[in-house]
Protein backbone atom coordinates (compact mmCIF):
# COMPACT_ATOMS: atom_id res chain seq x y z
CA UNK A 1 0.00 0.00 0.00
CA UNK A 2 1.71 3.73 -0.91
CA UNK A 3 0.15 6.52 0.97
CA UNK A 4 0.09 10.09 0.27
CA UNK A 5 1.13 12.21 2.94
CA UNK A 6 0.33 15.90 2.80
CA UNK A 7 3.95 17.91 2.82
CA UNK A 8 4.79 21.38 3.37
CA UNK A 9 7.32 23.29 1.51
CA UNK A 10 9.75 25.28 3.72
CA UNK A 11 12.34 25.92 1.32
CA UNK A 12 13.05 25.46 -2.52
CA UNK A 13 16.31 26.13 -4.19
CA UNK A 14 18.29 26.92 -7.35
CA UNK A 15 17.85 23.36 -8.68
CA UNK A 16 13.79 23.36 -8.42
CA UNK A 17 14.33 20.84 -5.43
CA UNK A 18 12.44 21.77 -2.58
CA UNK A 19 12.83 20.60 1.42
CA UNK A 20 9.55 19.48 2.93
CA UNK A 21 7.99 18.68 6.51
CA UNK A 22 6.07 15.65 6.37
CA UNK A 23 4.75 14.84 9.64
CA UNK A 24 7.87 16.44 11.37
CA UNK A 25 10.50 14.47 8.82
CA UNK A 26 12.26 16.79 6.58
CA UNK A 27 12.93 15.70 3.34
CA UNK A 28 14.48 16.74 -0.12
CA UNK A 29 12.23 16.57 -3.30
CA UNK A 30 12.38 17.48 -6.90
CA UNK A 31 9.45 19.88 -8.28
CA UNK A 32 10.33 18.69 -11.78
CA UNK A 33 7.17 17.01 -12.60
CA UNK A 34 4.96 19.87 -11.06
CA UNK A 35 2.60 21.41 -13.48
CA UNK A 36 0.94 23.73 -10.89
CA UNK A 37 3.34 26.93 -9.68
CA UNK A 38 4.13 25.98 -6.10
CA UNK A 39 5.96 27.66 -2.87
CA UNK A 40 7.47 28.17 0.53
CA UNK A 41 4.20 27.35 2.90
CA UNK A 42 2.21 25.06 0.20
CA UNK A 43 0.84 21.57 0.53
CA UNK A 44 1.99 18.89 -1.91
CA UNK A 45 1.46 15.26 -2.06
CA UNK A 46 5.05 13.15 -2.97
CA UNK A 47 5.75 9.91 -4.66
CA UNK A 48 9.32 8.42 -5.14
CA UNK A 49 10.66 11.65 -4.43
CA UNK A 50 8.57 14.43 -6.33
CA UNK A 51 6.11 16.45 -6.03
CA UNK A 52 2.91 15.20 -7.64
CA UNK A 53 0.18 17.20 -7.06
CA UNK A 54 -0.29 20.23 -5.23
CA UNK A 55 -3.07 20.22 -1.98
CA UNK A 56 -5.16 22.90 -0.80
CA UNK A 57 -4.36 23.69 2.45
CA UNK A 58 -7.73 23.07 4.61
CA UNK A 59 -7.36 19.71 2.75
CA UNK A 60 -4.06 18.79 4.30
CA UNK A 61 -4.24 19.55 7.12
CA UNK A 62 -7.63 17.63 7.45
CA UNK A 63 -5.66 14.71 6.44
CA UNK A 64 -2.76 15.52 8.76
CA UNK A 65 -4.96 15.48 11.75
CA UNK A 66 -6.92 12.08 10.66
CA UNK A 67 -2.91 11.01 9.89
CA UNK A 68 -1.99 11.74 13.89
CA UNK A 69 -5.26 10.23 14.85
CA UNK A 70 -4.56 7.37 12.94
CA UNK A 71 -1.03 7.10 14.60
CA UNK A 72 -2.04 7.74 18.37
CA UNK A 73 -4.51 4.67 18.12
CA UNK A 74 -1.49 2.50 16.63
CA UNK A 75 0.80 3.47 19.28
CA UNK A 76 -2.56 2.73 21.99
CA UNK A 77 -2.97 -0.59 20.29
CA UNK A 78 1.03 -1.34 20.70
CA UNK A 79 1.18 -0.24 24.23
CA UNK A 80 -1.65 -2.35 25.31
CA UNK A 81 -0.36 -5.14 23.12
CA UNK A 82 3.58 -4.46 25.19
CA UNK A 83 0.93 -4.78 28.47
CA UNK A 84 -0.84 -8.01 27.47
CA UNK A 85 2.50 -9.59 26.43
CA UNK A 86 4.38 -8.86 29.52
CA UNK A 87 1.26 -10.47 31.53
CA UNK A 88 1.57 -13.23 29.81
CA UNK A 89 4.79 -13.86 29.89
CA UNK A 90 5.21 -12.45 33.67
CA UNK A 91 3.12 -14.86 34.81
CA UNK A 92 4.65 -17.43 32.57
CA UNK A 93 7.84 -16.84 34.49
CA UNK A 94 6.74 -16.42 37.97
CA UNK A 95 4.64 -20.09 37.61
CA UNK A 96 8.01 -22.10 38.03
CA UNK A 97 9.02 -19.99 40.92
CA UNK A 98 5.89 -20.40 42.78
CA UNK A 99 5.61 -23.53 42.43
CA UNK A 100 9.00 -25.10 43.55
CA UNK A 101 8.27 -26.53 46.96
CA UNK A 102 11.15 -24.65 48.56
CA UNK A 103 10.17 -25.36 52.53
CA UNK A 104 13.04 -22.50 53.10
CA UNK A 105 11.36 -19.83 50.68
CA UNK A 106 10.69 -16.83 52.48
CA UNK A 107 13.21 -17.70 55.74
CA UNK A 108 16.14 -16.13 56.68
């Protein structure tokens, strides 16, 4: 699956490439293949490295938001996972030590 994310030009030089924020990663891209005029504080959408398509801004950052929504309940779903999995395997491990018929356990 490729997805588009929304990127914002902050800076374009001499060589039509331009450096973009995506999601806080900062990236070089070429505007070669751009047919719309674009500049410093637009949206565009990137694939393999240039600039596709440019975005309208209410649009991206729409997407942005449901982008960061989208990663918060990944990082939710890999927490609780990290919780289930230490559960099971906590308990997994403390069986065996439970369980050993030391008379002595516990005495000093």
């Amino acid at each position: 699956m490729c997805l588009s994310i929304p990127s914002k030009i902050i800076e374009i030089d001499e060589d039509n490439n331009a450096t973009v924020d995506t999601m806080g990663v900062k990236r070089q891209v070429s505007l070669d293949l751009m047919g719309d005029d674009v500049g410093v504080g637009d949206y565009i959408l990137i694939h393999v490295g240039f600039a596709m398509n440019k975005i309208d801004e209410k649009d991206a950052l729409d997407s942005l938001e449901l982008y960061a929504e989208i990663v918060e309940k990944m990082e939710e779903e890999e927490k609780r996972q990290l919780i289930e999995d230490e559960k099971v395997n906590g308990e997994a491990r403390e069986a065996p030590l439970g369980d050993d018929n030391c008379s002595n356990r516990g005495q000093s």
